[in-house]
Protein backbone atom coordinates (compact mmCIF):
# COMPACT_ATOMS: atom_id res chain seq x y z
CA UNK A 1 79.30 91.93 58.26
CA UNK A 2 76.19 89.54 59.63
CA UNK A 3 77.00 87.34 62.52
CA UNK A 4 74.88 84.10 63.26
CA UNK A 5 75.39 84.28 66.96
CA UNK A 6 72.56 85.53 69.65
CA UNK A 7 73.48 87.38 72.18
CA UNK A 8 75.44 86.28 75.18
CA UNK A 9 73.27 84.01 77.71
CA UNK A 10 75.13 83.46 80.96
CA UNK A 11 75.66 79.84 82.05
CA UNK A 12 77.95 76.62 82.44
CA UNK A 13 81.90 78.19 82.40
CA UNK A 14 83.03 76.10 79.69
CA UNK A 15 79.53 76.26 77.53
CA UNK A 16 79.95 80.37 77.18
CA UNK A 17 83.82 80.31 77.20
CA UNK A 18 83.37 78.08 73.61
CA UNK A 19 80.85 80.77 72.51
CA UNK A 20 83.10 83.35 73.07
CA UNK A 21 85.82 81.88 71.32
CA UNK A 22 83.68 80.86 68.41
CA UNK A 23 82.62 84.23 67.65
CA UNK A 24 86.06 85.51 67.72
CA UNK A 25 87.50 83.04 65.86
CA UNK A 26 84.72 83.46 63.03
CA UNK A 27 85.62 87.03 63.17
CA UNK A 28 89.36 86.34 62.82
CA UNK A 29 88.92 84.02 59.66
CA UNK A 30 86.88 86.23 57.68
CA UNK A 31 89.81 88.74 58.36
CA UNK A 32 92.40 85.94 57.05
CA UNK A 33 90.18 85.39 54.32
CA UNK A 34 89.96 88.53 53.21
CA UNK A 35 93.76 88.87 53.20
CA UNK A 36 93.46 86.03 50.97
CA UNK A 37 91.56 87.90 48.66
CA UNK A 38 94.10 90.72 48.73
CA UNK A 39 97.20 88.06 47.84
CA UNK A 40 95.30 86.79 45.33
CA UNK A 41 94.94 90.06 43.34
CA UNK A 42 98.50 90.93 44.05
CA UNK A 43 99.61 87.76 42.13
CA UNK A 44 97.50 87.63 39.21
CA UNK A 45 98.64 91.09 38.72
CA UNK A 46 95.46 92.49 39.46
CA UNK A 47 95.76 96.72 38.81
CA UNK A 48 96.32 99.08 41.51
CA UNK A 49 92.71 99.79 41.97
CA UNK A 50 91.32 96.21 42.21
CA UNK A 51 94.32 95.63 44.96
CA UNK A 52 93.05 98.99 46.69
CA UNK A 53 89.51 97.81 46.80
CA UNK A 54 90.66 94.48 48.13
CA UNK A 55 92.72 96.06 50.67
CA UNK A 56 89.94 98.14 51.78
CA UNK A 57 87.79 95.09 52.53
CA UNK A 58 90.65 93.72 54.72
CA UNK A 59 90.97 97.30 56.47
CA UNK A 60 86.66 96.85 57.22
CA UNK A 61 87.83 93.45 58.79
CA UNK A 62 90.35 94.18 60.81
CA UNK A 63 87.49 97.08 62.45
CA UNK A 64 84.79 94.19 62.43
CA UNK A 65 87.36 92.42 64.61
CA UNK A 66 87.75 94.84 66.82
CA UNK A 67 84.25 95.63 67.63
CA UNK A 68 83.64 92.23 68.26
CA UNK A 69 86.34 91.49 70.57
CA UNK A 70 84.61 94.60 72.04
CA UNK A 71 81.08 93.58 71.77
CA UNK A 72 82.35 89.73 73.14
CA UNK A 73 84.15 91.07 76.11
CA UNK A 74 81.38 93.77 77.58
CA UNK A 75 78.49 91.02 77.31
CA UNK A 76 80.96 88.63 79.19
CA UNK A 77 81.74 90.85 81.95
CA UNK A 78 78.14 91.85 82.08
CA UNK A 79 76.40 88.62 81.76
CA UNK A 80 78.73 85.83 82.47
CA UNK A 81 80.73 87.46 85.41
CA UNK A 82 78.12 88.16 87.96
CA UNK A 83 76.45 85.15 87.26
CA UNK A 84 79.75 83.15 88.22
CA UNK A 85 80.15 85.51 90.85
CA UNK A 86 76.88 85.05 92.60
CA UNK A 87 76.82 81.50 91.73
CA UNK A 88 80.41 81.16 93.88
CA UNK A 89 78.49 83.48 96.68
CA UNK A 90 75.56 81.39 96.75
CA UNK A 91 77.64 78.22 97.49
CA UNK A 92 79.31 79.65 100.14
CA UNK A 93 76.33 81.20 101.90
CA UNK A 94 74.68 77.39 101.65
CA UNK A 95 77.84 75.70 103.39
CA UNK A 96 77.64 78.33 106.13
CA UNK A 97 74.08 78.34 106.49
CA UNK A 98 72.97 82.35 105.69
CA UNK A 99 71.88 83.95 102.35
CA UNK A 100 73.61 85.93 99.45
CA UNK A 101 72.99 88.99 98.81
CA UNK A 102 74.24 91.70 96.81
CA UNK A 103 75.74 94.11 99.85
CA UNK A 104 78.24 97.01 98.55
CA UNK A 105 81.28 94.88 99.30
CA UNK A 106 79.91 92.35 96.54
CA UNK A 107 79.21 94.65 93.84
CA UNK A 108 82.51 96.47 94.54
CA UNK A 109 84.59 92.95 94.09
CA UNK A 110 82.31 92.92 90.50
CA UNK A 111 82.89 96.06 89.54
CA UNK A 112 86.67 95.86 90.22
CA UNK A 113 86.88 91.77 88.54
CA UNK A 114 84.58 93.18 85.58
CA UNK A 115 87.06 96.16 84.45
CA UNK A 116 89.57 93.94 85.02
CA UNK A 117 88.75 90.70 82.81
CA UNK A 118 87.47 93.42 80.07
CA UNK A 119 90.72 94.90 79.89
CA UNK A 120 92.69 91.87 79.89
CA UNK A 121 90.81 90.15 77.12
CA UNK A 122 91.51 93.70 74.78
CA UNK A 123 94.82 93.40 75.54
CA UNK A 124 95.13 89.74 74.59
CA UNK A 125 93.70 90.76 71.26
CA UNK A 126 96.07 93.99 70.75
CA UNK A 127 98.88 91.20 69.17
CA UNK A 128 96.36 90.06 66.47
CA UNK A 129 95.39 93.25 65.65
CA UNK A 130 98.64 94.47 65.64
CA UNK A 131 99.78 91.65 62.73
CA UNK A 132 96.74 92.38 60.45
CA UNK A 133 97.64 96.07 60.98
CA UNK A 134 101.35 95.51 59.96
CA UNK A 135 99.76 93.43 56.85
CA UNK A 136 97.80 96.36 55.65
CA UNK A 137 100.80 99.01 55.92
CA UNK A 138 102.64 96.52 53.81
CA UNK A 139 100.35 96.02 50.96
CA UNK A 140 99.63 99.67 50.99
CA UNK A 141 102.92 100.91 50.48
CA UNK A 142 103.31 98.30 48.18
CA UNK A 143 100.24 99.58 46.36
CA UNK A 144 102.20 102.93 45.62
CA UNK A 145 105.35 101.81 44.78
CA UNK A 146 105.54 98.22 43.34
CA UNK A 147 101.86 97.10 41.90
CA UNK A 148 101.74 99.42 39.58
CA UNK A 149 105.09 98.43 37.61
CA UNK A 150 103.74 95.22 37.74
CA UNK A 151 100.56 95.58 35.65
CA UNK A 152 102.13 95.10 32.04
CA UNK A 153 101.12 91.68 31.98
CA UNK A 154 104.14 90.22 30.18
CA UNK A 155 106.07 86.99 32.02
CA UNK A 156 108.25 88.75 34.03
CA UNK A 157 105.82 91.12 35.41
CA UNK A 158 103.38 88.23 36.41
CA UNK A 159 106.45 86.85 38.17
CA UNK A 160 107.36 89.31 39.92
CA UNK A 161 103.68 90.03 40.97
CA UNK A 162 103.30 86.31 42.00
CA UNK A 163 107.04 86.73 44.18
CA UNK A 164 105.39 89.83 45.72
CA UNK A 165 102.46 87.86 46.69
CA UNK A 166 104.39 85.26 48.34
CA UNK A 167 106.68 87.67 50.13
CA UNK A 168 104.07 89.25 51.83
CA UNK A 169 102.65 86.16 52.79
CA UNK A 170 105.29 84.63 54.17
CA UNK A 171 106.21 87.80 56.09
CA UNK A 172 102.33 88.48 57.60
CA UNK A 173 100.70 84.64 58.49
CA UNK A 174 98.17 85.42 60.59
CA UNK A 175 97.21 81.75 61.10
CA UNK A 176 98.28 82.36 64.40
CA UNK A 177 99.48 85.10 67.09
CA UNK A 178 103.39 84.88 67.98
CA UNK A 179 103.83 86.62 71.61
CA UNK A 180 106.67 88.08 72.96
CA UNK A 181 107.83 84.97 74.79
CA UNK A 182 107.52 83.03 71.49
CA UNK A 183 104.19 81.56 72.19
CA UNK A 184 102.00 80.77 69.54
CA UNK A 185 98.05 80.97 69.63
CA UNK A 186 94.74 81.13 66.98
CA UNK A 187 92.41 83.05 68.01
CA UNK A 188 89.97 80.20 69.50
CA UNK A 189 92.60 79.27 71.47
CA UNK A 190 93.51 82.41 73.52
CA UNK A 191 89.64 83.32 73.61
CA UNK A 192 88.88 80.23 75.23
CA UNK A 193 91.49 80.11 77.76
CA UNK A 194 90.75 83.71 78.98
CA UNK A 195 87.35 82.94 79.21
CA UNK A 196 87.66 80.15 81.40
CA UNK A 197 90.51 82.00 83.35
CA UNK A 198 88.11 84.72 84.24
CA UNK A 199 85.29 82.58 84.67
CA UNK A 200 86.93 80.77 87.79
CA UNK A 201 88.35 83.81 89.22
CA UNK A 202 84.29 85.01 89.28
CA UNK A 203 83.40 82.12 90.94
CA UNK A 204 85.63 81.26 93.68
CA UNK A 205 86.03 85.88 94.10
CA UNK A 206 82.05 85.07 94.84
CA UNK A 207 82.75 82.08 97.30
CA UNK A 208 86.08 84.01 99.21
CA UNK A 209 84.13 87.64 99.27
CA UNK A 210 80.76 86.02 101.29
CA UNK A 211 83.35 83.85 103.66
CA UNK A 212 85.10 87.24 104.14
CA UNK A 213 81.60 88.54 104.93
CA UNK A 214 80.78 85.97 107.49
CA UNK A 215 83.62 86.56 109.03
CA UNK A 216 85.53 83.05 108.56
CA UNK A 217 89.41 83.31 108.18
CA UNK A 218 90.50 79.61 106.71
CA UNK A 219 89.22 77.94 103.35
CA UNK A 220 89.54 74.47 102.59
CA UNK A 221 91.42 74.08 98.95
CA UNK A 222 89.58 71.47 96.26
CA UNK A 223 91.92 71.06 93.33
CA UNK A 224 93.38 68.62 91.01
CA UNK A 225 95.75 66.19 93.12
CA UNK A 226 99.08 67.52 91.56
CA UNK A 227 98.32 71.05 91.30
CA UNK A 228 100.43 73.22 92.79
CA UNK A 229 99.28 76.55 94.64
CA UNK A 230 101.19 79.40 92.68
CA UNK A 231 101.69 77.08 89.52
CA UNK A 232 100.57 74.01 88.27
CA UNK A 233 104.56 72.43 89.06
CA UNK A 234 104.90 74.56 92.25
CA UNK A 235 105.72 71.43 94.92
CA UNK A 236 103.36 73.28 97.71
CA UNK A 237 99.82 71.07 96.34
CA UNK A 238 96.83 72.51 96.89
CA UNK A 239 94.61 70.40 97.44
CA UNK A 240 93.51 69.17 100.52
CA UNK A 241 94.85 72.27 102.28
CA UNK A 242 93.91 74.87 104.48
CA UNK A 243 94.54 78.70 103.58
CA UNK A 244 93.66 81.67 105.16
CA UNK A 245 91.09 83.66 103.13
CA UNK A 246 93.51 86.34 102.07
CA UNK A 247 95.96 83.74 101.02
CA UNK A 248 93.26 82.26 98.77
CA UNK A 249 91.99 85.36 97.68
CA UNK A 250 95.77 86.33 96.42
CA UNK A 251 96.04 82.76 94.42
CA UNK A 252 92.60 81.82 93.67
CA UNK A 253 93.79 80.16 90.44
CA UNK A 254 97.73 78.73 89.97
CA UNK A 255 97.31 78.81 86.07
CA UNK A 256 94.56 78.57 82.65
CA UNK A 257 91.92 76.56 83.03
CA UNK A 258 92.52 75.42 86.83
CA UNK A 259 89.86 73.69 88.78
CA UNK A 260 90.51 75.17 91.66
CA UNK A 261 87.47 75.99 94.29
CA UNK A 262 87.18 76.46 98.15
CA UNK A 263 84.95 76.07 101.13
CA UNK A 264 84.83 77.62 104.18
CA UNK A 265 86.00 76.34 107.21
CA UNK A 266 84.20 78.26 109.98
CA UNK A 267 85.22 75.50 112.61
CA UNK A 268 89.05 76.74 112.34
CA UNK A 269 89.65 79.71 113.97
CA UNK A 270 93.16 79.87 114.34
CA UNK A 271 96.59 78.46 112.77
CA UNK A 272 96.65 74.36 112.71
């Protein structure tokens, strides 16, 4: 399948975190479509074969999907991440008066973030493909047993053909993802959040990992006034506070799409 989309160019957080979910999300609904397009011949009673050829055009899909959840994630952690990451570095080094520069304990934080956002966004997307998987399994074992006694064409087999049909649609929506918890999510949706989510770990791993360098221990918290620092109820706020570097390092987000960013405080050297 063509995609319209260029490649991945590393920028503002929010800019490439739409991107990202756009592409996924156009991926996604050419999958639902094409499980359309199966339903469809299922209830007009289409012949085994025309519902097999349909059904093979969903299976195609559900790969395209897949590779470009793939192709999506590697150009974010390769393009987007360090760019956050150096970006966060950069603003740190300014406050403090030195220079960034890419020293082994910077590109080891990368390396470590990159393998890490890369495997959590293919693991967000397992659930989706799980569904459309559980779709096709359906249809194709109802391919062997039930569409072909439904091919007479009389009344009752266009009923039953058009009850099938409905069945399986009611028992496979993949409008959205239901999770575990009983959360549910399109596509754009969890895309975007993740996106963001790693794009302001990046950042503020950037700003924390050059303070580390420099050897200052406290960081000044800037966040929205009722965020709280493990969770966005937690009653410890954030902002406005000082936390060792370790401390912010552990929570340097309390949930998706926090604002949260720090400076360095080299003035404080010990406990206020």
């Amino acid at each position: 399948m063509a995609y319209e989309f260029p490649p991945l160019t590393p920028g503002d957080a929010a800019t490439v975190a739409a991107r990202v979910a756009a592409v996924l999300d156009d991926a996604w609904q050419r999958l639902a479509a094409q499980q359309t397009a199966v339903l469809a011949a299922i209830g007009d009673g289409d012949r085994s074969w025309m519902v097999a050829d349909r059904l093979a055009q969903f299976q195609a899909a559900i790969v395209d999907f897949r590779q470009r959840v793939d192709a999506e994630a590697r150009a974010f952690v390769a393009r987007q991440l360090p760019h956050l990451y150096e970006q966060g570095a950069q603003h740190a080094a300014e406050s403090l008066g030195g220079r960034f520069t890419w020293t082994l304990i910077h590109t080891d934080a990368l390396q470590s973030l990159a393998a890490d956002s890369y495997a959590d966004v293919l693991r967000r997307s397992q659930e989706e493909q799980r569904m459309a998987g559980a779709f096709y399994r359906a249809v194709r074992d109802a391919a062997r047993r039930e569409v072909p006694l439904l091919a007479a064409g009389n009344t009752t087999a266009m009923q039953a053909a058009k009850a099938l049909a409905d069945r399986l649609a009611t028992e496979h929506q993949l409008q959205y993802v239901i999770y575990r918890n009983g959360a549910r999510y399109p596509v754009q949706a969890w895309a975007e959040s993740a996106t963001l989510t790693k794009s302001a770990v990046a950042y503020n791993a950037g700003t924390l990992n050059r303070a580390r360098e420099a050897g200052v221990q406290w960081m000044e918290v800037f966040d929205g006034a009722g965020c709280g620092w493990t969770s966005h109820k937690d009653p410890d706020k954030a902002t406005g506070t000082l936390r060792t570097v370790e401390e912010a390092a552990a929570w340097p987000i309390s949930h998706p799409r926090c604002l949260r960013a720090f400076g360095p405080r080299p003035d404080i050297t010990t406990q206020l």
